[in-house]
N, C-alpha and C. Protein backbone atom coordinates (compact mmCIF):
# COMPACT_ATOMS: atom_id res chain seq x y z
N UNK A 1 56.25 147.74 -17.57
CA UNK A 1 55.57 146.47 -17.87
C UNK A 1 56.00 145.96 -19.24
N UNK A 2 56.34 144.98 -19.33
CA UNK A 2 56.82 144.07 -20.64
C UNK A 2 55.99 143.98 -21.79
N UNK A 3 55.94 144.15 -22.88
CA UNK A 3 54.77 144.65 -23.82
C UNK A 3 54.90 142.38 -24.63
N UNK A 4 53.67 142.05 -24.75
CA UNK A 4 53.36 140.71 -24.92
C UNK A 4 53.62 140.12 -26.07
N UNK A 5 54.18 139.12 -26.30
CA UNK A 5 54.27 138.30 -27.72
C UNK A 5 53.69 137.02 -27.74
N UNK A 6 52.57 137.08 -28.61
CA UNK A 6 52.11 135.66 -28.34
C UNK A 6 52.48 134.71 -29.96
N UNK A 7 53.10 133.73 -29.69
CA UNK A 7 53.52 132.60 -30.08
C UNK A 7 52.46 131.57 -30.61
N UNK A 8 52.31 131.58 -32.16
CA UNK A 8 50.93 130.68 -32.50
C UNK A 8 51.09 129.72 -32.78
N UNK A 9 51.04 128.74 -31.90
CA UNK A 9 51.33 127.72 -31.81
C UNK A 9 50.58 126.53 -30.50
N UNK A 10 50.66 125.36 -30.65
CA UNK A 10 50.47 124.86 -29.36
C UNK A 10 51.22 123.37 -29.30
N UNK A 11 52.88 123.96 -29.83
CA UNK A 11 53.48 122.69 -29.65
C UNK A 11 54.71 123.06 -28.80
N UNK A 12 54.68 122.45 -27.75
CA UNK A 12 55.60 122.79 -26.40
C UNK A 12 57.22 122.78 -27.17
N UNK A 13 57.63 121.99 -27.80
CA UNK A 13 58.89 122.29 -28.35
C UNK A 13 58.89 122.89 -28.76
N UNK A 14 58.40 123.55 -30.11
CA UNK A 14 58.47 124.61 -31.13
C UNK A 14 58.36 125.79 -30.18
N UNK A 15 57.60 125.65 -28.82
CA UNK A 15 57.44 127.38 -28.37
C UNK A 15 58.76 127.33 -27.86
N UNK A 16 59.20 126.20 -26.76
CA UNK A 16 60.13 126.06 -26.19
C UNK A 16 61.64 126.99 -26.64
N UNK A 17 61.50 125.93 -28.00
CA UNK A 17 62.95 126.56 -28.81
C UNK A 17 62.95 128.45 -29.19
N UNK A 18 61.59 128.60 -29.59
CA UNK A 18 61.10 130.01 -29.77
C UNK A 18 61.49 130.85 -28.58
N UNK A 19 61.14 130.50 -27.68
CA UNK A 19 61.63 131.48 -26.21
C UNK A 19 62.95 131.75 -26.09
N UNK A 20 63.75 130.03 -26.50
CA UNK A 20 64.89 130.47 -26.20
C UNK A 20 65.72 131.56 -26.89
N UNK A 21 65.44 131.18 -28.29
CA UNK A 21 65.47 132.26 -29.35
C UNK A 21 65.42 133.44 -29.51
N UNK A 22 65.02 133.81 -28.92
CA UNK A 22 64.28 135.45 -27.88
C UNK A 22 64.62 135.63 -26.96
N UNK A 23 64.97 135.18 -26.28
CA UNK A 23 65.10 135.25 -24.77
C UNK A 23 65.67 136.55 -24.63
N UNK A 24 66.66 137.12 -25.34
CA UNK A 24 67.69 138.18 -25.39
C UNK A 24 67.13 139.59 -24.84
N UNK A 25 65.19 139.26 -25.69
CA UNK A 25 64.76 140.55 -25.86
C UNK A 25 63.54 140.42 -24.57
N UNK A 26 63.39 141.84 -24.14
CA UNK A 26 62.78 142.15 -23.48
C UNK A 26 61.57 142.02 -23.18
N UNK A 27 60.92 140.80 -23.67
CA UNK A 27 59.23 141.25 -24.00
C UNK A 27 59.57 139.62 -23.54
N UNK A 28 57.75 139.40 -22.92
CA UNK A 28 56.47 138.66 -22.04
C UNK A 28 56.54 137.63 -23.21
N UNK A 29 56.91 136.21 -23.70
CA UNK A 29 56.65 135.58 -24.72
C UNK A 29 55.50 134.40 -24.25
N UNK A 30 54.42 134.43 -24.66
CA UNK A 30 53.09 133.39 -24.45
C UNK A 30 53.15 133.00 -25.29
N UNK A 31 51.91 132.06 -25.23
CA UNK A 31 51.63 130.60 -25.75
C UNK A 31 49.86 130.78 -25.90
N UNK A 32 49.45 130.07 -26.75
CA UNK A 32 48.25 129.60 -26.92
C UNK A 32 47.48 128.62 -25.43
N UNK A 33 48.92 127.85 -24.92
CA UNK A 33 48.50 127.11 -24.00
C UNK A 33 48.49 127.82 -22.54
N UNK A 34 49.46 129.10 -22.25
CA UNK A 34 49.44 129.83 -21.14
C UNK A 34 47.65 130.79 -21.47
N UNK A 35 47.57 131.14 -22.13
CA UNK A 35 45.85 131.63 -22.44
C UNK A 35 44.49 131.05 -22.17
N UNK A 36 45.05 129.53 -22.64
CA UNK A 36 43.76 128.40 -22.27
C UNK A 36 43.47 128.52 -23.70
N UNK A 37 43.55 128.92 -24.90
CA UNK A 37 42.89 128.58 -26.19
C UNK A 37 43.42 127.51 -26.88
N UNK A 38 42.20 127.57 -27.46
CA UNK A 38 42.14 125.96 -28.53
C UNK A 38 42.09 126.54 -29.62
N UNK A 39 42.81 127.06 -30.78
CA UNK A 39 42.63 127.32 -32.01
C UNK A 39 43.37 126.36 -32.61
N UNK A 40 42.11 126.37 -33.66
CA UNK A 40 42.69 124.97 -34.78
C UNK A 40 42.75 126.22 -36.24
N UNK A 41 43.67 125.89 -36.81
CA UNK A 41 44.00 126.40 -38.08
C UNK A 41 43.68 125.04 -38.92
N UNK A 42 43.47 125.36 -40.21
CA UNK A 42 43.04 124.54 -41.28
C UNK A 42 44.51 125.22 -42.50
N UNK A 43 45.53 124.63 -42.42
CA UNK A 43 46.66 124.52 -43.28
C UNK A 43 46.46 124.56 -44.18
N UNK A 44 45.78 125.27 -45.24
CA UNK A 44 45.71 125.32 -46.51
C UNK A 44 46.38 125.76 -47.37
N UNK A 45 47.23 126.67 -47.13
CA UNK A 45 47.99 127.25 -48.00
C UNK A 45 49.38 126.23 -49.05
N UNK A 46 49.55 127.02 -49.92
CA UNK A 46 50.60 126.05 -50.64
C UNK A 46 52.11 126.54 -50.45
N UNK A 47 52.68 127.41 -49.57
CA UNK A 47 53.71 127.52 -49.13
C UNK A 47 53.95 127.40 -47.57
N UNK A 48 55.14 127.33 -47.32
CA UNK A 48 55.48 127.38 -45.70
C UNK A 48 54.43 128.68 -45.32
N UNK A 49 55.24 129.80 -45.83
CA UNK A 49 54.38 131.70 -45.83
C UNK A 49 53.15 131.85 -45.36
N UNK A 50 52.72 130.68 -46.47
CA UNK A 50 50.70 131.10 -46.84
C UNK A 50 50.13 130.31 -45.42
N UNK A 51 51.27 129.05 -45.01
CA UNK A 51 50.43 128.54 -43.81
C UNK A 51 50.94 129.25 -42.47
N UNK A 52 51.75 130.02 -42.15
CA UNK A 52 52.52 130.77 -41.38
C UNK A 52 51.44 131.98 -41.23
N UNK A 53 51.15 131.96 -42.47
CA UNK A 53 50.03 133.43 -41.90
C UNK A 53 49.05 133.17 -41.36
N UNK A 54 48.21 131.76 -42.55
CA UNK A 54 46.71 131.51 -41.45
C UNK A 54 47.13 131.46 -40.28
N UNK A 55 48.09 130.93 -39.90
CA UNK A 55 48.14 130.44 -38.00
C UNK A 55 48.19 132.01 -37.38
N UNK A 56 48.96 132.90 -37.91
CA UNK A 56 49.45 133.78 -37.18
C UNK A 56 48.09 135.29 -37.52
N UNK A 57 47.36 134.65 -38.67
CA UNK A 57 45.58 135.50 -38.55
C UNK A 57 44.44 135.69 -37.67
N UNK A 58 44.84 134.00 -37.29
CA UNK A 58 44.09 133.40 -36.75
C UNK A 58 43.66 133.87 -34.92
N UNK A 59 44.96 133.63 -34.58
CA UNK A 59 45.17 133.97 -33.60
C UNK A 59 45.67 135.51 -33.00
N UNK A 60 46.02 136.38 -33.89
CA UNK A 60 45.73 137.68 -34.07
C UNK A 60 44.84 138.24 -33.59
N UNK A 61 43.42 137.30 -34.71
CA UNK A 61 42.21 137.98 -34.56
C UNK A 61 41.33 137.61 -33.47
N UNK A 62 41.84 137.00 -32.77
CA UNK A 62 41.22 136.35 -31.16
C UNK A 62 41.52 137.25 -30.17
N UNK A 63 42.70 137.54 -30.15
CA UNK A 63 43.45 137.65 -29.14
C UNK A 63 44.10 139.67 -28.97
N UNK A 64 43.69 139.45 -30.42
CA UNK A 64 44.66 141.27 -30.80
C UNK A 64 45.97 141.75 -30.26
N UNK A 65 46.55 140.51 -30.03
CA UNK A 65 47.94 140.42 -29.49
C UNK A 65 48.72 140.68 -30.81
N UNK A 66 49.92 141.12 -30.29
CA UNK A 66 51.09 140.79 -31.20
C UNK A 66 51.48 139.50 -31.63
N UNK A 67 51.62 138.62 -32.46
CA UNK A 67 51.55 137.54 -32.42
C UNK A 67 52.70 137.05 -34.04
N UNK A 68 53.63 136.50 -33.25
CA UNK A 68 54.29 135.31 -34.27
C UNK A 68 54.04 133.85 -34.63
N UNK A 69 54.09 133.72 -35.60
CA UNK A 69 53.70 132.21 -36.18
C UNK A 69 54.97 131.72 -37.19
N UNK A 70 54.89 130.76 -37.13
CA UNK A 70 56.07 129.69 -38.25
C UNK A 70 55.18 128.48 -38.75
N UNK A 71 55.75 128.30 -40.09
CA UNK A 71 55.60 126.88 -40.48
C UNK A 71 56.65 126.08 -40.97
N UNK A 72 56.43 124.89 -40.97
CA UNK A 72 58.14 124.60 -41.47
C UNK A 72 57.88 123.17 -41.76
N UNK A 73 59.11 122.62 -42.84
CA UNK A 73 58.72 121.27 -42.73
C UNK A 73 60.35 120.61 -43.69
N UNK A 74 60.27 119.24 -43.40
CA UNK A 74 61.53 118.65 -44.25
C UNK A 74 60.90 118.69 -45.37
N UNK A 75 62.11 118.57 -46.76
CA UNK A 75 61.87 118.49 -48.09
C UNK A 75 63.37 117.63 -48.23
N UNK A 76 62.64 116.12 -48.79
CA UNK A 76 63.89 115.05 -49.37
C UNK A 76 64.31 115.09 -51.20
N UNK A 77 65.25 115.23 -51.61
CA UNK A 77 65.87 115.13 -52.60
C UNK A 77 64.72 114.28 -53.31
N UNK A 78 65.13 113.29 -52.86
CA UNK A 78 64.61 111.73 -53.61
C UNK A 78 63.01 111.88 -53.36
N UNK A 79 62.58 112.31 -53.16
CA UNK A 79 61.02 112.28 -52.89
C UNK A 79 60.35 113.82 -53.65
N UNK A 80 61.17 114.17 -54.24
CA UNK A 80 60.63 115.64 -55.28
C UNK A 80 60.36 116.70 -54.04
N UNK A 81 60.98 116.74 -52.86
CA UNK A 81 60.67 117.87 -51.63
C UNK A 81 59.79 116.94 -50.65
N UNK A 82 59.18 115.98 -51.01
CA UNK A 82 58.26 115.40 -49.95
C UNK A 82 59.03 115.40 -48.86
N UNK A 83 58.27 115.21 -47.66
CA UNK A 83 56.82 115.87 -47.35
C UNK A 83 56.60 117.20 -47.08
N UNK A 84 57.74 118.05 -47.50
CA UNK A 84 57.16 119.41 -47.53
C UNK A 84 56.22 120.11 -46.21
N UNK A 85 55.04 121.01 -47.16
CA UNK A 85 54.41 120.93 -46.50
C UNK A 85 53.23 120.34 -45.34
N UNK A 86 53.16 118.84 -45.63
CA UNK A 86 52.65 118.02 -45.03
C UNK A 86 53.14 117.53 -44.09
N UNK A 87 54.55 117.71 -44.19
CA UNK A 87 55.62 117.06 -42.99
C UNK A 87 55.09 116.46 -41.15
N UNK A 88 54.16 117.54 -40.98
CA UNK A 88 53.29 117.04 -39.70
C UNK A 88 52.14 116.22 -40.06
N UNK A 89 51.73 116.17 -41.47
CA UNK A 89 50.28 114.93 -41.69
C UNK A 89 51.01 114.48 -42.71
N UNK A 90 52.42 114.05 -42.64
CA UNK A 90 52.61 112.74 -43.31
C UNK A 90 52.25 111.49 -43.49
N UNK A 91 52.36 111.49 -42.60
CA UNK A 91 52.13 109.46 -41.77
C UNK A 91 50.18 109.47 -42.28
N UNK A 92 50.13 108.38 -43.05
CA UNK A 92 48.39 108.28 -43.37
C UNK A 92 47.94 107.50 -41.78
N UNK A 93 48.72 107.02 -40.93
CA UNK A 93 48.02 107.00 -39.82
C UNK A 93 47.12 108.07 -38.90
N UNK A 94 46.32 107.88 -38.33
CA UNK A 94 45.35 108.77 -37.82
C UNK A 94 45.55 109.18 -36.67
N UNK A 95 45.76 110.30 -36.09
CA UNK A 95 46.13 110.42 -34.64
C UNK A 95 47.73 110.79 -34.78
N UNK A 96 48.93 110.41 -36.04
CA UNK A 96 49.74 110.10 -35.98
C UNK A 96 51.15 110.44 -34.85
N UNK A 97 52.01 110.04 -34.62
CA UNK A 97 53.14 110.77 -33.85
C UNK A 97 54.15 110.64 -34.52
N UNK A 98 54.94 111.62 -33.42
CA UNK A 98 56.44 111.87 -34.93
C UNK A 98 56.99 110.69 -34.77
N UNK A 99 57.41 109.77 -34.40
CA UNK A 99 57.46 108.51 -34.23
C UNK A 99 57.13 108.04 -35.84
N UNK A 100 55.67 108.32 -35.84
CA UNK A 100 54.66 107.44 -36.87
C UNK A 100 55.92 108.44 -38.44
N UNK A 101 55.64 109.28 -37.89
CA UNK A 101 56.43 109.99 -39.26
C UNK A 101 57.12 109.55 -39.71
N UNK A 102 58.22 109.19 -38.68
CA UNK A 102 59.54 109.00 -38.98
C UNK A 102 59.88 107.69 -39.87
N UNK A 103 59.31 106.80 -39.30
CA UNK A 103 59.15 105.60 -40.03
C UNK A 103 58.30 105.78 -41.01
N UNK A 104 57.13 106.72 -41.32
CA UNK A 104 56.69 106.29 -42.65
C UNK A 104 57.73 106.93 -43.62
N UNK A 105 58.66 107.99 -43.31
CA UNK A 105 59.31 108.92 -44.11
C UNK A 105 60.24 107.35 -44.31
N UNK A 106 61.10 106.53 -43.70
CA UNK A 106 62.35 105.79 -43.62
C UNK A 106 61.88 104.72 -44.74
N UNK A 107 60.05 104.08 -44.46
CA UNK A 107 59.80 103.23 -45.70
C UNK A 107 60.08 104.15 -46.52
N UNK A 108 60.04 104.98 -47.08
CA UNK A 108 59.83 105.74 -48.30
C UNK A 108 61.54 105.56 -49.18
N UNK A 109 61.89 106.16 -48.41
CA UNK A 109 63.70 106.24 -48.81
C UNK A 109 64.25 105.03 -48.56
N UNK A 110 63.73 103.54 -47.89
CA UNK A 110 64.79 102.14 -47.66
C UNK A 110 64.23 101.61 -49.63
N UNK A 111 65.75 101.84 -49.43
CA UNK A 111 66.11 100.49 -51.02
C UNK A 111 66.61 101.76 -52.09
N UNK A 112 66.43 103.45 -51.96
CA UNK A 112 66.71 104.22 -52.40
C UNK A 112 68.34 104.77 -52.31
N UNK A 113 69.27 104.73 -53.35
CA UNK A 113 70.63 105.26 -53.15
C UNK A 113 70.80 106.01 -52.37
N UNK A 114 71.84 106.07 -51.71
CA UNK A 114 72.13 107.03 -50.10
C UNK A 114 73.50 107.96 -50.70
N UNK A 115 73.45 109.53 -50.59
CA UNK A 115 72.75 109.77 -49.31
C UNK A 115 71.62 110.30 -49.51
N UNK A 116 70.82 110.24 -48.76
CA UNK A 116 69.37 111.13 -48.69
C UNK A 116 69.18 112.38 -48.28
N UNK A 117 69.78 112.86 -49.33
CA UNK A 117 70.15 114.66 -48.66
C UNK A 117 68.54 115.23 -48.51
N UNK A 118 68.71 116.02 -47.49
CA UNK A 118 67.16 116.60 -47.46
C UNK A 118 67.44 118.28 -46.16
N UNK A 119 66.45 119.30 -46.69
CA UNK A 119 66.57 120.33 -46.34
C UNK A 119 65.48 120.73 -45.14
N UNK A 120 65.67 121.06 -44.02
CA UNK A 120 64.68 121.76 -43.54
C UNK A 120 64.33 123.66 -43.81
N UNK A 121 62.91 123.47 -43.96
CA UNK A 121 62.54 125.07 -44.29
C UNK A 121 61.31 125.86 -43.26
N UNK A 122 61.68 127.25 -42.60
CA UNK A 122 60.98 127.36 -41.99
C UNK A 122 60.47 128.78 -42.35
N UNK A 123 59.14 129.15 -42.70
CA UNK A 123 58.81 130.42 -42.86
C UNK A 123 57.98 131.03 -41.28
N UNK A 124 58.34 132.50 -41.34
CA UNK A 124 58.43 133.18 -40.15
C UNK A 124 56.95 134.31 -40.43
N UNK A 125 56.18 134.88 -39.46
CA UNK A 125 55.60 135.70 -39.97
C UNK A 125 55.16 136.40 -39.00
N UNK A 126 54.96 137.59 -38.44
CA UNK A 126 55.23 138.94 -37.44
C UNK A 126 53.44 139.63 -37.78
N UNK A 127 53.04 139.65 -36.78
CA UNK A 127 51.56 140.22 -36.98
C UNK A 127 52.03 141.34 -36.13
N UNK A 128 51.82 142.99 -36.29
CA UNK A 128 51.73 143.87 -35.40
C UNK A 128 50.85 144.23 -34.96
N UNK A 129 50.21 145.20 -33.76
CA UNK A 129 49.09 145.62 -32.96
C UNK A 129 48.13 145.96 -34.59
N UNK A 130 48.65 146.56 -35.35
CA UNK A 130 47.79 147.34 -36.65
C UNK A 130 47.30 146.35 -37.70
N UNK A 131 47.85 144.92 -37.55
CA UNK A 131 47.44 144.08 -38.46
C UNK A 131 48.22 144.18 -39.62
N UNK A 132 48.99 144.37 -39.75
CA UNK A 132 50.29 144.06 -41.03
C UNK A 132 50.92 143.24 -40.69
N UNK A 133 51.41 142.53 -41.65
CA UNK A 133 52.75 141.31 -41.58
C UNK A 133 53.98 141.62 -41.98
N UNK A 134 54.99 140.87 -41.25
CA UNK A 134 56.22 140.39 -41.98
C UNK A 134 56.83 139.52 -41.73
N UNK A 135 57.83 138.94 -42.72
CA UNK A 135 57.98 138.10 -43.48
C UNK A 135 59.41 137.12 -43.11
N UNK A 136 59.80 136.65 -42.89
CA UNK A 136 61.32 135.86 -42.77
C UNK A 136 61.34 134.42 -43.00
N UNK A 137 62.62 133.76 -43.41
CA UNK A 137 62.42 132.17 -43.45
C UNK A 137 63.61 131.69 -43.24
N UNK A 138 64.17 130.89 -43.44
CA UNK A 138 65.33 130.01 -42.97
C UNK A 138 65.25 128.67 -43.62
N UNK A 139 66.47 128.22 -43.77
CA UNK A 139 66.96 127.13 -44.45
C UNK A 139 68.06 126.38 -43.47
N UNK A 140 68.11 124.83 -43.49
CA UNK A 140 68.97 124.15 -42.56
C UNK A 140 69.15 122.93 -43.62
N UNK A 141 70.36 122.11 -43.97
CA UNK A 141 71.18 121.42 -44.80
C UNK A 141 71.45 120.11 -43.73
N UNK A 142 70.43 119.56 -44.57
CA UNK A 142 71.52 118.04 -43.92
C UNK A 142 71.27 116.24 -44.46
N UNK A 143 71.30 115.26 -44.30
CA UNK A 143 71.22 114.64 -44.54
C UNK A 143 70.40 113.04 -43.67
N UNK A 144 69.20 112.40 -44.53
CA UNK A 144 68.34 111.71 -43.55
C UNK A 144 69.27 110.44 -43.41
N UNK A 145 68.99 109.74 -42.31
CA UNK A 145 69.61 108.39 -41.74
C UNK A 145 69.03 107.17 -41.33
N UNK A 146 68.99 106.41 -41.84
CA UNK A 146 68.62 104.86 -41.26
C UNK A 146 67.63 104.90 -40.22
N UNK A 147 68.76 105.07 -39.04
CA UNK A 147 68.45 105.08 -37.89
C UNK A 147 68.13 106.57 -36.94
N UNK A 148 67.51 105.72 -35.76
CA UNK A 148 66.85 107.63 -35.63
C UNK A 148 68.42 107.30 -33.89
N UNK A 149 69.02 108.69 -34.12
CA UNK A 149 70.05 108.81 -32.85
C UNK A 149 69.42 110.14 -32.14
N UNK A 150 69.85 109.98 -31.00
CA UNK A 150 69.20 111.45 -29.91
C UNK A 150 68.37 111.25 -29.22
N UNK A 151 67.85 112.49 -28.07
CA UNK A 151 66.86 112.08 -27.75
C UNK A 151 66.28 113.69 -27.47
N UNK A 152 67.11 114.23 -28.33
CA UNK A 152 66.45 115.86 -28.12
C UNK A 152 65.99 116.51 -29.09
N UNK A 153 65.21 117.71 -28.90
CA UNK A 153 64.29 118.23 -30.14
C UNK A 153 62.95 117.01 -30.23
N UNK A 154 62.57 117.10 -31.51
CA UNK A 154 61.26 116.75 -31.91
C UNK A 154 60.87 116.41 -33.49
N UNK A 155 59.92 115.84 -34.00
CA UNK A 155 59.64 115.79 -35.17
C UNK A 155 60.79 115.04 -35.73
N UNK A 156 61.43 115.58 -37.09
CA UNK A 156 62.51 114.34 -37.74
C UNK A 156 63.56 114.33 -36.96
N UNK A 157 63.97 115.09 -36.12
CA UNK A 157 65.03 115.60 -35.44
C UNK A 157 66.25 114.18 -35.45
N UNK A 158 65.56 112.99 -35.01
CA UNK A 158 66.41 111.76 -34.58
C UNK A 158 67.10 110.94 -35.72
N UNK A 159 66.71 111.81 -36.87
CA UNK A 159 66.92 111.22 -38.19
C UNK A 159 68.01 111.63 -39.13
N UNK A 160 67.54 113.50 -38.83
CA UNK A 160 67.99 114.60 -39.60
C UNK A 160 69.32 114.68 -39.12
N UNK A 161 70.77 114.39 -39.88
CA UNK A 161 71.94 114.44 -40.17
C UNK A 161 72.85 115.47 -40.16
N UNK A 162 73.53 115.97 -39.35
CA UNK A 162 74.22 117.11 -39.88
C UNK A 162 75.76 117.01 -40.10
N UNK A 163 76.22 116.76 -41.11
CA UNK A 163 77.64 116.11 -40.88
C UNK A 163 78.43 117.17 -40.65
N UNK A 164 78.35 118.43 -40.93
CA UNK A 164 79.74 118.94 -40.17
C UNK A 164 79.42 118.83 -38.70
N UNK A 165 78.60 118.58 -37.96
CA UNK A 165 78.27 118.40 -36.63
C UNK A 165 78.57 116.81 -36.21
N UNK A 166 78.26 116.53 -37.03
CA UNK A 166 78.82 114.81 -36.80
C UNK A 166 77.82 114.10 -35.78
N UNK A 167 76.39 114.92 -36.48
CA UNK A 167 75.47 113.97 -35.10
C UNK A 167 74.31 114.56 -35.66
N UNK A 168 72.72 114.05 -35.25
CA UNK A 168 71.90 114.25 -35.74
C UNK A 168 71.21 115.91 -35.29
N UNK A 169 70.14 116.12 -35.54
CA UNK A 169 69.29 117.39 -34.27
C UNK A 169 69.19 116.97 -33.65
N UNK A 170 69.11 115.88 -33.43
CA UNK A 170 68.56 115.26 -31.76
C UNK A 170 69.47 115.01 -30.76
N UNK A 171 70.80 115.35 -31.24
CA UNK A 171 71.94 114.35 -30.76
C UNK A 171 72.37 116.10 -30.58
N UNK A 172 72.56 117.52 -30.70
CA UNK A 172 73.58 118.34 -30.64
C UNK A 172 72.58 119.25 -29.29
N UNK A 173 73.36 120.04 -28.54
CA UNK A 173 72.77 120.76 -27.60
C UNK A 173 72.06 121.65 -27.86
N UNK A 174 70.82 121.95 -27.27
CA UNK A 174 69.55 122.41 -27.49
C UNK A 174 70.35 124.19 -27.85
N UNK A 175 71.22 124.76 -27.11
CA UNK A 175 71.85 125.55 -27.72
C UNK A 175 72.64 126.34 -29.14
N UNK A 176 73.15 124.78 -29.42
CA UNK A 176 73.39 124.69 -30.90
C UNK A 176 72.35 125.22 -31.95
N UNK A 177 71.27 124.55 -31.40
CA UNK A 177 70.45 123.97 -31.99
C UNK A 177 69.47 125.27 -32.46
N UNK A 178 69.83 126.18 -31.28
CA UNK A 178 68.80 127.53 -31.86
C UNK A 178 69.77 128.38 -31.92
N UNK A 179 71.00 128.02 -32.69
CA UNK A 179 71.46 129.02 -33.37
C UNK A 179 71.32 128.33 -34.49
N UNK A 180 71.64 127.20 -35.04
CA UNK A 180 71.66 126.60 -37.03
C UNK A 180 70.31 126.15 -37.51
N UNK A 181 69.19 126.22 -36.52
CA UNK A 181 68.54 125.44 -37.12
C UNK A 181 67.51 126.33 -38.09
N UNK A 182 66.85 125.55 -39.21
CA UNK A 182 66.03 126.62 -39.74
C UNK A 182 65.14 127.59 -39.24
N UNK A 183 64.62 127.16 -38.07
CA UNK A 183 63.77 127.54 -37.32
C UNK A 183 64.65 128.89 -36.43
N UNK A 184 65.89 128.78 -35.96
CA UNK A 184 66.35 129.87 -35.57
C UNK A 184 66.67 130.82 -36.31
N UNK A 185 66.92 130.19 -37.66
CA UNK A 185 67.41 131.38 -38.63
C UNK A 185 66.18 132.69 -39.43
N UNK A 186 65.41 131.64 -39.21
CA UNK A 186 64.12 132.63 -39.47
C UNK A 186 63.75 133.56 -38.04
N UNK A 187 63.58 132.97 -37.17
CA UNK A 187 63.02 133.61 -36.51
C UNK A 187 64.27 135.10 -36.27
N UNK A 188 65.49 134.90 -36.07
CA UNK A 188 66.14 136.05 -35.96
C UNK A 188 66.51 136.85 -36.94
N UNK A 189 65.45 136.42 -37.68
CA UNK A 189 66.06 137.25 -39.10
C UNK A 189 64.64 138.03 -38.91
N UNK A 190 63.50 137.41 -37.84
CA UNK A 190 62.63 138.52 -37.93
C UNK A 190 62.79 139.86 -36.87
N UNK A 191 63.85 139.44 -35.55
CA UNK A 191 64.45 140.22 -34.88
C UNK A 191 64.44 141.62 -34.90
N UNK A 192 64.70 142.12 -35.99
CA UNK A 192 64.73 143.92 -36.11
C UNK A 192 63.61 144.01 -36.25
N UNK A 193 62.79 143.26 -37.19
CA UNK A 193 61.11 143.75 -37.18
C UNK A 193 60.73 143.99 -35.74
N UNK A 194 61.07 142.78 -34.82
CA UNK A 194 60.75 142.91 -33.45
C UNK A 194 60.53 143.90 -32.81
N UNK A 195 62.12 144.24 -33.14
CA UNK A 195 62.74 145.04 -31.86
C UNK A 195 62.09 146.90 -32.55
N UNK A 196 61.97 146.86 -33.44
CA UNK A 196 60.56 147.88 -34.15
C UNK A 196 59.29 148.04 -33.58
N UNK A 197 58.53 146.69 -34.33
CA UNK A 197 57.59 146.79 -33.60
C UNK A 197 57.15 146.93 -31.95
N UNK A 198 58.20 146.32 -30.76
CA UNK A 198 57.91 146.38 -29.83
C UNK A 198 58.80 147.96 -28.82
N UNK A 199 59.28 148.70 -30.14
CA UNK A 199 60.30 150.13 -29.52
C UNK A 199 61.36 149.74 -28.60
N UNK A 200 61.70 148.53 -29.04
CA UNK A 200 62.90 148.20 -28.68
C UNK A 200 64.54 148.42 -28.39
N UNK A 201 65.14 148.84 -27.79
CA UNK A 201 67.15 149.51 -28.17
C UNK A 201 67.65 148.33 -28.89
C-alpha cells in the first residue's frame, strides 16, 4: 500500500504542477480538496518559510498526515521586491483574481524604465509523521512584460518573461515548466528528505 502525501494547499494548479513533480516517486499524493477540508491559514509570517510552515502546521495537525506545503511569490526590481509576499493579496480588490493581479502589478511598473526584471521565490517545507520540518526553496529569473502571452500555468505566469526561453510561463510546456520553475526547484530539492522520510530506494 502506498504510504500518503498530503499537499497543503487548495489551489488546483499549484497541486497539479506538485504531482507532476513527484510523480517519479512512489507515494499516494492528496489534496486538501480530495479530503473535503476547508482549512484557511492566516499568512502571517514575514518570509516565504514562516508562511510555508503555518500552511503545512496547520494541516498536519488535522489530518496527522505527512504533509508538504510551499509559499511563493514574485519580487520586482523596481518595486523594492513587491509584491513579495503578498503576491496572492496584491490587487486591493476584494475577492481578487489573478487577472485582477496582473493588471494591478502592470499599473505599478507602466511609465517605469524597462526592463522590469523580477524574480520568482518559492519556499518548500516537509512535515514528517513525528512533527519535524524541513526546509527547501527555489529561485526562477526572469523578466515582467506589457502584455500578458499564454494560456498556461497561473498567477503572473502570462506576464513573467523568460528570455532564454523566448516566451513567457504561460507560453512554455507544462513540462518545462516543472523542471525551471521556482516551484520545481524547491520542491526537488526537498526530494531526498522525501524519499527518507517515506523509506524510499
Amino acid at each position: 500500500m502506498k504510504k500518503t502525501l498530503l499537499v497543503a494547499s487548495s489551489n488546483p494548479g499549484k497541486i497539479i504542477e506538485i504531482k507532476a513533480i513527484l510523480s517519479s516517486l512512489d507515494i499516494n499524493i492528496i489534496s486538501s480538496i480530495d479530503l473535503g477540508l476547508d482549512i484557511h491559514v492566516n499568512e502571517t509570517g514575514a518570509t516565504y518559510a514562516e508562511n510555508a510552515l503555518l500552511k503545512a502546521l496547520a494541516y498536519h495537525q488535522q489530518t496527522d498526515l505527512i504533509t508538504l506545503a510551499d509559499d511563493s511569490g514574485l519580487e520586482v526590481d523596481l518595486l523594492d521586491g513587491a509584491p513579495g509576499i503578498f503576491s496572492a493579496r496584491f490587487s486591493p480588490k476584494e475577492k481578487a483574481s489573478d487577472a485582477d493581479r496582473r493588471q494591478f502589478l502592470l499599473e505599478k511598473l507602466y511609465g517605469r524604465p524597462s526592463p522590469w526584471k523580477a524574480y520568482f521565490h518559492c519556499a518548500a517545507i516537509l512535515i514528517d509523521q513525528a512533527g519535524s520540518h524541513f526546509e527547501s526553496s527555489g529561485q526562477c529569473d526572469g523578466v515582467i512584460i506589457p502584455e500578458e502571452h499564454g494560456s498556461g500555468g497561473f498567477g503572473y505566469d502570462p506576464i513573467f518573461y523568460l528570455p532564454e526561453h523566448n516566451a513567457t510561463m504561460a507560453e512554455i510546456p507544462a513540462g518545462l515548466k516543472n523542471q525551471i520553475s521556482h516551484r520545481a526547484k524547491a520542491i526537488r530539492a526537498i526530494v531526498p528528505t522525501l524519499k527518507q522520510v517515506f523509506l524510499l530506494n
